[in-house]
PDB file of N, CA and C in Angstrom:
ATOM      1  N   UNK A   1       0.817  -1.178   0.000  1.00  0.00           N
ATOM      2  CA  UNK A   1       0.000   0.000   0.000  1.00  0.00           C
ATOM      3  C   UNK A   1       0.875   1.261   0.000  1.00  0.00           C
ATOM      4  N   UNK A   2       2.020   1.721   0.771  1.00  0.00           N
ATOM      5  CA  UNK A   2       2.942   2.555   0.796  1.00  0.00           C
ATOM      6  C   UNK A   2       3.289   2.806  -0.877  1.00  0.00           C
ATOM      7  N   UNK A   3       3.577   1.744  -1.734  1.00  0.00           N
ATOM      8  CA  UNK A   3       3.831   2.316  -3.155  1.00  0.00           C
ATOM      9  C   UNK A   3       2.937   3.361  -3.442  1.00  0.00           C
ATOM     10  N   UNK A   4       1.667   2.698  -3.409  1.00  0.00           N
ATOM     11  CA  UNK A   4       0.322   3.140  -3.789  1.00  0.00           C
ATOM     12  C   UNK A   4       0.602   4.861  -3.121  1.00  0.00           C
ATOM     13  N   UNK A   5       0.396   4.952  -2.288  1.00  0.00           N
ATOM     14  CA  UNK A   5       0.494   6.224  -2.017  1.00  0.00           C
ATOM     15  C   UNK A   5       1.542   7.198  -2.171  1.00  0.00           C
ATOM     16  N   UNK A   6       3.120   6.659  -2.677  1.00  0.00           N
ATOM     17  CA  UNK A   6       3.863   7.262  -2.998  1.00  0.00           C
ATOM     18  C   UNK A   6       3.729   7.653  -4.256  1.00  0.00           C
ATOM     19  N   UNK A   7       2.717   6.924  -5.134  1.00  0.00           N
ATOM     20  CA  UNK A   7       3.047   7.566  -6.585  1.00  0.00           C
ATOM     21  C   UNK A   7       1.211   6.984  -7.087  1.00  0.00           C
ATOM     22  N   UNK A   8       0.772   8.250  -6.820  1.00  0.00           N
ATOM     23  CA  UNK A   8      -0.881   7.784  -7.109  1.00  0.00           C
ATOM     24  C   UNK A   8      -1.296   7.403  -8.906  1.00  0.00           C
ATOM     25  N   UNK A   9      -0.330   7.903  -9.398  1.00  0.00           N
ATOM     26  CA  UNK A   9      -0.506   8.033 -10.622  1.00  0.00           C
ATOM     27  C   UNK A   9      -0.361   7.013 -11.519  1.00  0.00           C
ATOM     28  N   UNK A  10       0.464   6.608 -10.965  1.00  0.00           N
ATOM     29  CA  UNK A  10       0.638   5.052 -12.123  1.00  0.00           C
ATOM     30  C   UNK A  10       0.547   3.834 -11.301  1.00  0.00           C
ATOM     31  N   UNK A  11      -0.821   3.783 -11.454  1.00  0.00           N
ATOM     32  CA  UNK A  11      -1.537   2.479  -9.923  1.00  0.00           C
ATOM     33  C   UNK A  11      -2.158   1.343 -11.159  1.00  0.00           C
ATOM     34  N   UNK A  12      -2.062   0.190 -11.189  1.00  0.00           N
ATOM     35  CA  UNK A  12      -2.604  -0.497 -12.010  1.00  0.00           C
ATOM     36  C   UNK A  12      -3.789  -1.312 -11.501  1.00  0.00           C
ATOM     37  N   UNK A  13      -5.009  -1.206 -12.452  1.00  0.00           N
ATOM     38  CA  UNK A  13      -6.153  -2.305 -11.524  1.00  0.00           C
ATOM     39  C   UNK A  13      -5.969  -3.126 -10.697  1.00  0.00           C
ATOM     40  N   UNK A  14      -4.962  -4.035 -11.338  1.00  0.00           N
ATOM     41  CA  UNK A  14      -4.675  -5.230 -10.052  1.00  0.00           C
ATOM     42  C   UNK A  14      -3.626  -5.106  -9.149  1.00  0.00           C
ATOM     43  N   UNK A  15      -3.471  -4.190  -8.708  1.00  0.00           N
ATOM     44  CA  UNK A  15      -2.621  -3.607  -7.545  1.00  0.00           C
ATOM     45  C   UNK A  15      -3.844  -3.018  -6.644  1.00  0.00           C
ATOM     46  N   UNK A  16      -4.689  -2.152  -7.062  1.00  0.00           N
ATOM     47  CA  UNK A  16      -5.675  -1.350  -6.239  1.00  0.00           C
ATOM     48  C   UNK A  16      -6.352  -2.517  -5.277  1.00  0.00           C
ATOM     49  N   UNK A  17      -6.987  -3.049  -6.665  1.00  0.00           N
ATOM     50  CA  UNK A  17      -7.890  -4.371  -6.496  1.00  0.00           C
ATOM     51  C   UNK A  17      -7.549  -4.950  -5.337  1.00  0.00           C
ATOM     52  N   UNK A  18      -5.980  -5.652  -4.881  1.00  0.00           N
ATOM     53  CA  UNK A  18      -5.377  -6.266  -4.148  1.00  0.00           C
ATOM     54  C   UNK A  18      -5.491  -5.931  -3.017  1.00  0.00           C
ATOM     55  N   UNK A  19      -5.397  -4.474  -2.961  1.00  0.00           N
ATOM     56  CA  UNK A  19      -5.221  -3.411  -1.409  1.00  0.00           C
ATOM     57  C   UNK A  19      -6.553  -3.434  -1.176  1.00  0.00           C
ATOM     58  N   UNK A  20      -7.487  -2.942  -2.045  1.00  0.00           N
ATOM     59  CA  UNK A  20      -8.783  -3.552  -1.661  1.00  0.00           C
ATOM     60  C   UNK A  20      -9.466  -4.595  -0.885  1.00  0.00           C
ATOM     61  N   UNK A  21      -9.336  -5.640  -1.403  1.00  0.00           N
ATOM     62  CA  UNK A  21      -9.175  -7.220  -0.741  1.00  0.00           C
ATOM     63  C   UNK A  21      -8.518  -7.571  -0.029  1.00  0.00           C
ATOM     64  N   UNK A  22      -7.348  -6.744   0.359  1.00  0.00           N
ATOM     65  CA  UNK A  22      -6.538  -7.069   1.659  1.00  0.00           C
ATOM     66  C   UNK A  22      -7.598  -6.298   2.851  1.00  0.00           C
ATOM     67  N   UNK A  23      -8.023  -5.143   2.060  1.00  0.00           N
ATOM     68  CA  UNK A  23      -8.700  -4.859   3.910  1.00  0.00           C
ATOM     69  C   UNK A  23     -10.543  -5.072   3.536  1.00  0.00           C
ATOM     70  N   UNK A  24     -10.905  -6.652   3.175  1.00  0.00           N
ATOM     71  CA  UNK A  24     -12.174  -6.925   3.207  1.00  0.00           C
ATOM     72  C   UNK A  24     -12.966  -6.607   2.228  1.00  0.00           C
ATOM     73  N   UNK A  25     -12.545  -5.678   1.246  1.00  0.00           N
ATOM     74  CA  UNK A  25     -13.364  -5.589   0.034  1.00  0.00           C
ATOM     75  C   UNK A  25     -13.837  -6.591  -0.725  1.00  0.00           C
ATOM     76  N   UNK A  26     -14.614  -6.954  -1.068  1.00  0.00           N
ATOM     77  CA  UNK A  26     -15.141  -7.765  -2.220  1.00  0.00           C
ATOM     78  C   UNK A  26     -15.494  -7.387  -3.413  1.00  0.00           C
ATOM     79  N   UNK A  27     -15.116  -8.237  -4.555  1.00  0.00           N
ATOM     80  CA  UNK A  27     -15.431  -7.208  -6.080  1.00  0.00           C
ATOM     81  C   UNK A  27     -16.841  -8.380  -6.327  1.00  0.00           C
ATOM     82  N   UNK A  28     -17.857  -7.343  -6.411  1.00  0.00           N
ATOM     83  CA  UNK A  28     -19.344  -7.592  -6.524  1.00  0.00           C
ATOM     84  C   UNK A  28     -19.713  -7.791  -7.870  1.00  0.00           C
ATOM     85  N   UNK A  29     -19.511  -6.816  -9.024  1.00  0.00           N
ATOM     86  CA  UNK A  29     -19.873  -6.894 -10.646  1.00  0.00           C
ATOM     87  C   UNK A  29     -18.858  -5.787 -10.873  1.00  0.00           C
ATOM     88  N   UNK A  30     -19.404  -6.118 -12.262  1.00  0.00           N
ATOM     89  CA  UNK A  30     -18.679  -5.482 -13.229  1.00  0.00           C
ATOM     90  C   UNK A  30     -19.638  -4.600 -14.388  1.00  0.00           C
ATOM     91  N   UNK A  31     -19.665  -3.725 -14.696  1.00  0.00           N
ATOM     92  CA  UNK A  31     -21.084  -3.424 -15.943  1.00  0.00           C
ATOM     93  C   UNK A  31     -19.956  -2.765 -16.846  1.00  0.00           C
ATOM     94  N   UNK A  32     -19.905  -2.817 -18.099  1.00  0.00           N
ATOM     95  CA  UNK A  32     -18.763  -2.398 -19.169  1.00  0.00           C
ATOM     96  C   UNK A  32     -17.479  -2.749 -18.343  1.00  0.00           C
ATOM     97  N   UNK A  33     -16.973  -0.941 -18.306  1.00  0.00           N
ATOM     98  CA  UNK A  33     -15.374  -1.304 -17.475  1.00  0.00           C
ATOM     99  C   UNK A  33     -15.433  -0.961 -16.349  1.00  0.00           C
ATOM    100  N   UNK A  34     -16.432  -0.762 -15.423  1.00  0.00           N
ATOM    101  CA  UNK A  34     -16.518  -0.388 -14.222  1.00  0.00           C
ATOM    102  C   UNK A  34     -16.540  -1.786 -13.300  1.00  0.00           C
ATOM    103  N   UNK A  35     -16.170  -1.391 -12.408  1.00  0.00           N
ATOM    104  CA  UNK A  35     -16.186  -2.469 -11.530  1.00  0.00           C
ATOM    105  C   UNK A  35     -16.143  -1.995 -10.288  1.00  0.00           C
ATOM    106  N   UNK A  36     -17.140  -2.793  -9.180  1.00  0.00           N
ATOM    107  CA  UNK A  36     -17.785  -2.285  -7.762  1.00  0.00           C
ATOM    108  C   UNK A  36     -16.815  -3.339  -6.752  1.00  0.00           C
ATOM    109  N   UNK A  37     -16.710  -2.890  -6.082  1.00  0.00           N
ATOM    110  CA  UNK A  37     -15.923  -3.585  -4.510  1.00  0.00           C
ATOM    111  C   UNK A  37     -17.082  -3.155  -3.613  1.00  0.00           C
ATOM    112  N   UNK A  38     -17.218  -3.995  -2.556  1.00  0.00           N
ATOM    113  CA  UNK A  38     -18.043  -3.700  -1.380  1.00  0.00           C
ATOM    114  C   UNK A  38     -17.080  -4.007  -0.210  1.00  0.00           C
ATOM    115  N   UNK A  39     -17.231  -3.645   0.589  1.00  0.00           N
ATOM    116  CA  UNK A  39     -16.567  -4.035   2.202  1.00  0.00           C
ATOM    117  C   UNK A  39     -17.342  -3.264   3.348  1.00  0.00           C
ATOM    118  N   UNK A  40     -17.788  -4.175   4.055  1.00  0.00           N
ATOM    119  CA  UNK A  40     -18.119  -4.103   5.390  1.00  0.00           C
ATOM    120  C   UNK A  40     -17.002  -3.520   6.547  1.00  0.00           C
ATOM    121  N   UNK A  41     -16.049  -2.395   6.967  1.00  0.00           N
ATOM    122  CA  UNK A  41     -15.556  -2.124   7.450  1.00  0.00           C
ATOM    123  C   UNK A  41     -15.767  -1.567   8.833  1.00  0.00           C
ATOM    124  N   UNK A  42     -15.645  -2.175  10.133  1.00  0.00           N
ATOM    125  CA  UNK A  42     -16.197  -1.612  11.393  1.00  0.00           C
ATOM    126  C   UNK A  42     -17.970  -0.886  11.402  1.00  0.00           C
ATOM    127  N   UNK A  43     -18.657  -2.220  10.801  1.00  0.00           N
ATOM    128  CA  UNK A  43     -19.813  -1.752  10.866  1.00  0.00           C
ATOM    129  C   UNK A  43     -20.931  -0.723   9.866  1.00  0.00           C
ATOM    130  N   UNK A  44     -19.818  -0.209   8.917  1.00  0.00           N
ATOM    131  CA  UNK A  44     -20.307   0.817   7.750  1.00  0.00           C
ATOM    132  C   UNK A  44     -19.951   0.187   6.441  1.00  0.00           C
ATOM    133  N   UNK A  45     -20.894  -0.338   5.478  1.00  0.00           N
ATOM    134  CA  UNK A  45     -20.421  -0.288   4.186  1.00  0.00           C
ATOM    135  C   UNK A  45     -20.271   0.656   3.074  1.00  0.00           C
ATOM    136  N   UNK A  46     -19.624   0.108   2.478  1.00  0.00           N
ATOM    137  CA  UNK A  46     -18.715   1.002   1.990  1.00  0.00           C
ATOM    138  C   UNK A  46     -18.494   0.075   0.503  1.00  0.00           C
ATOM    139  N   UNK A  47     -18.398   1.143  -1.001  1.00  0.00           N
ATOM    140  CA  UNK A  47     -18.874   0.494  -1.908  1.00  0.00           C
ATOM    141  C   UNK A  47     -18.342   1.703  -3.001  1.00  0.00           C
ATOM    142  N   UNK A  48     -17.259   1.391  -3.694  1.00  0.00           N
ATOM    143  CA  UNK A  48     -16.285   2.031  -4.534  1.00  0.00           C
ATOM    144  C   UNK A  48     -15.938   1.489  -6.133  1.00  0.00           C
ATOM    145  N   UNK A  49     -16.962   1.901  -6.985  1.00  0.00           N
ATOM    146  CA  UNK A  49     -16.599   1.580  -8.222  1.00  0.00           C
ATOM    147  C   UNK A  49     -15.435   2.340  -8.875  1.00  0.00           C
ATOM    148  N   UNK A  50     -15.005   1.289  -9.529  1.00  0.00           N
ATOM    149  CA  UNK A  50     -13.452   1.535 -10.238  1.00  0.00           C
ATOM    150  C   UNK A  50     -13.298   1.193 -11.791  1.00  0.00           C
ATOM    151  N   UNK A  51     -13.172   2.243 -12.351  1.00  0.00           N
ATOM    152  CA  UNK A  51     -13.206   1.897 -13.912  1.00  0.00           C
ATOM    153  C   UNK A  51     -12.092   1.312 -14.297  1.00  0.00           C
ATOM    154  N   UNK A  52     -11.740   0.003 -14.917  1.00  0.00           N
ATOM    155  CA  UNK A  52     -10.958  -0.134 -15.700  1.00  0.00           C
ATOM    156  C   UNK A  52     -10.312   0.183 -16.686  1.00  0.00           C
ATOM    157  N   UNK A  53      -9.328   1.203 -16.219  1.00  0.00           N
ATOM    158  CA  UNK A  53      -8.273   1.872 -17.108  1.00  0.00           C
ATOM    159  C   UNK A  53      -7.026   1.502 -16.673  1.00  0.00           C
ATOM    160  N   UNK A  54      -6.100   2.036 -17.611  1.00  0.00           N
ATOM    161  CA  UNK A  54      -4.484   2.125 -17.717  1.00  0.00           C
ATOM    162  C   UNK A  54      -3.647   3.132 -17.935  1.00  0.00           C
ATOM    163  N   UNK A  55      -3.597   4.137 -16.803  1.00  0.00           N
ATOM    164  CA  UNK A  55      -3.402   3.563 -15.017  1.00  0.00           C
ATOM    165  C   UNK A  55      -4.750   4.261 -14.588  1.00  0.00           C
ATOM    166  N   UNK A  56      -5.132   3.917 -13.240  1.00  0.00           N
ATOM    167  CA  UNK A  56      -6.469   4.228 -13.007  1.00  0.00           C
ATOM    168  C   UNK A  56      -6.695   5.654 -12.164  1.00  0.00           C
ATOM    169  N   UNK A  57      -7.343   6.658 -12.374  1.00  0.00           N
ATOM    170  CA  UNK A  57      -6.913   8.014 -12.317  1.00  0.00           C
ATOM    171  C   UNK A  57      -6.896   8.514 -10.643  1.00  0.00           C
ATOM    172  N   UNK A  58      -5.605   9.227 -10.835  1.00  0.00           N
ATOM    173  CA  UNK A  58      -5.719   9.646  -9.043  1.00  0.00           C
ATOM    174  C   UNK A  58      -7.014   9.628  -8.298  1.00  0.00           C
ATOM    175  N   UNK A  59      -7.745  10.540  -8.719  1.00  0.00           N
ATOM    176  CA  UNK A  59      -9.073  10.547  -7.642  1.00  0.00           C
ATOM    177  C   UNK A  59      -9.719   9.265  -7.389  1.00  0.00           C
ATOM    178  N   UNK A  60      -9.485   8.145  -8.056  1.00  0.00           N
ATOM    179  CA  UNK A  60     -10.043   7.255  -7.348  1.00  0.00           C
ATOM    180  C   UNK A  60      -8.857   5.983  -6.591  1.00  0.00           C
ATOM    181  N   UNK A  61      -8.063   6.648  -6.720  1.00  0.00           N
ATOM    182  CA  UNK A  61      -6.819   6.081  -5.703  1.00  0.00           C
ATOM    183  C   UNK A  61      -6.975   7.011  -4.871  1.00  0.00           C
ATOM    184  N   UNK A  62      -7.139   7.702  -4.294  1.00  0.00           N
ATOM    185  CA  UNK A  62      -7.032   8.597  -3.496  1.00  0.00           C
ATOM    186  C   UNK A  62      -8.905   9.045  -2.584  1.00  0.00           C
ATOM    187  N   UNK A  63      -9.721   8.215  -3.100  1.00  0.00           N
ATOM    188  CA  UNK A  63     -10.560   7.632  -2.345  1.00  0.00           C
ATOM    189  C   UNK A  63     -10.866   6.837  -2.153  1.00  0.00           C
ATOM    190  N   UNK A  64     -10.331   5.829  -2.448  1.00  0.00           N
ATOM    191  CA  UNK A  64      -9.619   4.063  -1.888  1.00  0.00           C
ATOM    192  C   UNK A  64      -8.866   4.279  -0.714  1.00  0.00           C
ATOM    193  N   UNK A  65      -7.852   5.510  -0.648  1.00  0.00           N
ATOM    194  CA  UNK A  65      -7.023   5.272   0.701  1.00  0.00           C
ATOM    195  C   UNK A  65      -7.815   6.062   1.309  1.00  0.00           C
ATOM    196  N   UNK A  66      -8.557   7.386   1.288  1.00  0.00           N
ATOM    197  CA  UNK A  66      -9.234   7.835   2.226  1.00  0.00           C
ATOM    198  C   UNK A  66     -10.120   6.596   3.151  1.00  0.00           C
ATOM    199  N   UNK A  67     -10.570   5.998   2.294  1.00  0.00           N
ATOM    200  CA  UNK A  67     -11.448   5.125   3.355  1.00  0.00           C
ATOM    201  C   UNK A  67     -10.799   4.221   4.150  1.00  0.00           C
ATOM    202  N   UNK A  68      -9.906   3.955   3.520  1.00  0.00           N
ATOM    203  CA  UNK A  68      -8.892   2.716   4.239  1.00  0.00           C
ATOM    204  C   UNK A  68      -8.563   3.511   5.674  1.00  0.00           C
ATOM    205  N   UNK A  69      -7.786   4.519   5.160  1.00  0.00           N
ATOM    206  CA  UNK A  69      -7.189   5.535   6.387  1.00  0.00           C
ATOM    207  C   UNK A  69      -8.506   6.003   7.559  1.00  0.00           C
ATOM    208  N   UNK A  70      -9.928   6.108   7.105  1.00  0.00           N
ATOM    209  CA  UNK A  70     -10.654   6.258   7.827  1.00  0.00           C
ATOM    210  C   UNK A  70     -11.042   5.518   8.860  1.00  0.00           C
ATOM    211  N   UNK A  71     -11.345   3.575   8.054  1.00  0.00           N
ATOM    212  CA  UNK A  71     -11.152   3.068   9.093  1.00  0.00           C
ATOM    213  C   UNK A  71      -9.693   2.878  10.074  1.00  0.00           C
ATOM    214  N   UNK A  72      -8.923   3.059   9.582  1.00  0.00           N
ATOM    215  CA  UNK A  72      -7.736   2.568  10.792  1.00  0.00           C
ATOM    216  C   UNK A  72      -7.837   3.957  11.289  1.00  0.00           C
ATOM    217  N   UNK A  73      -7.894   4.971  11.357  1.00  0.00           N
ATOM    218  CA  UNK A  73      -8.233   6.080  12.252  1.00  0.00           C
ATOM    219  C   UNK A  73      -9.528   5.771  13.353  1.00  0.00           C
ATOM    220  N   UNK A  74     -10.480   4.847  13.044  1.00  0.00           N
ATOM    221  CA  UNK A  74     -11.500   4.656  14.118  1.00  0.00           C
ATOM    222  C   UNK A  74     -11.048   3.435  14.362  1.00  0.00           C
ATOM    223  N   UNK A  75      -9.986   2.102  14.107  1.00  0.00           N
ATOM    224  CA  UNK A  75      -9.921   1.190  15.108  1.00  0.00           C
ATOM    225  C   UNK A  75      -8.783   2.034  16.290  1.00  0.00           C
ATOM    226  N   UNK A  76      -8.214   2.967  15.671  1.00  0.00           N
ATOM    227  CA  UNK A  76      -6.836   3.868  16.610  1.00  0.00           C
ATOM    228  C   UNK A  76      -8.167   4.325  17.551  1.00  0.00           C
ATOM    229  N   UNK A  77      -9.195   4.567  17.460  1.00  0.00           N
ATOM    230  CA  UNK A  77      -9.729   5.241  18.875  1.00  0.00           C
ATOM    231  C   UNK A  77     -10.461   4.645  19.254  1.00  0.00           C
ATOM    232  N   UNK A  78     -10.332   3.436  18.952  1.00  0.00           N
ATOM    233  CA  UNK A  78     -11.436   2.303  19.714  1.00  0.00           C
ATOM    234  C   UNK A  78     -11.023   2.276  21.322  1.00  0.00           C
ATOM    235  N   UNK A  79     -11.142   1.920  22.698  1.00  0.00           N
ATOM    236  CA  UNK A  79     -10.743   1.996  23.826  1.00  0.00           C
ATOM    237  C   UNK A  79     -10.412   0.093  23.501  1.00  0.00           C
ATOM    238  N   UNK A  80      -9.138   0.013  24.203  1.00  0.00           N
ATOM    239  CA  UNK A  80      -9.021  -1.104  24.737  1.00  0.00           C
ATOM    240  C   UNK A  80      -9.177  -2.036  25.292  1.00  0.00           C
ATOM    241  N   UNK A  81      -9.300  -3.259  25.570  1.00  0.00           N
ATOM    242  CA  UNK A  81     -10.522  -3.673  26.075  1.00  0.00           C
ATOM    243  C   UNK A  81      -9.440  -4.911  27.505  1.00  0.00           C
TER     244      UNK A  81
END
């Protein structure tokens, strides 16, 4: 994921895809070149279509990690148990 965010620009589908599915996403359909991920993350779903291009355009790398970063910002303030 660190690549990913060092260089948003030249991110390839199946790299995103991967980081996706590493934190619970699931790829749901596909309609033309779009393609939907779902993930259940701490209780909120959450549901990010991604067009299949080459390379796939910052703004939607860059709201792939927002959410990622969102949840690990709310397991960081979860209280300990």
């Amino acid at each position: 994921m660190q690549k990913i965010r060092q260089n948003r620009k030249n991110v390839s589908f199946e790299e995103l895809a991967q980081v996706l599915e590493d934190w619970g996403f699931l790829f749901v359909r596909s309609k033309g070149s779009h393609h939907r991920f779902e993930g259940l993350l701490k209780g909120k779903t959450y549901a990010l279509t991604i067009p299949f291009h080459r390379p796939i355009k910052e703004a939607y790398i860059t709201e792939a990690l927002a959410i990622i970063d969102a949840v690990r910002e709310d397991e960081d303030d979860q209280p300990s148990e």
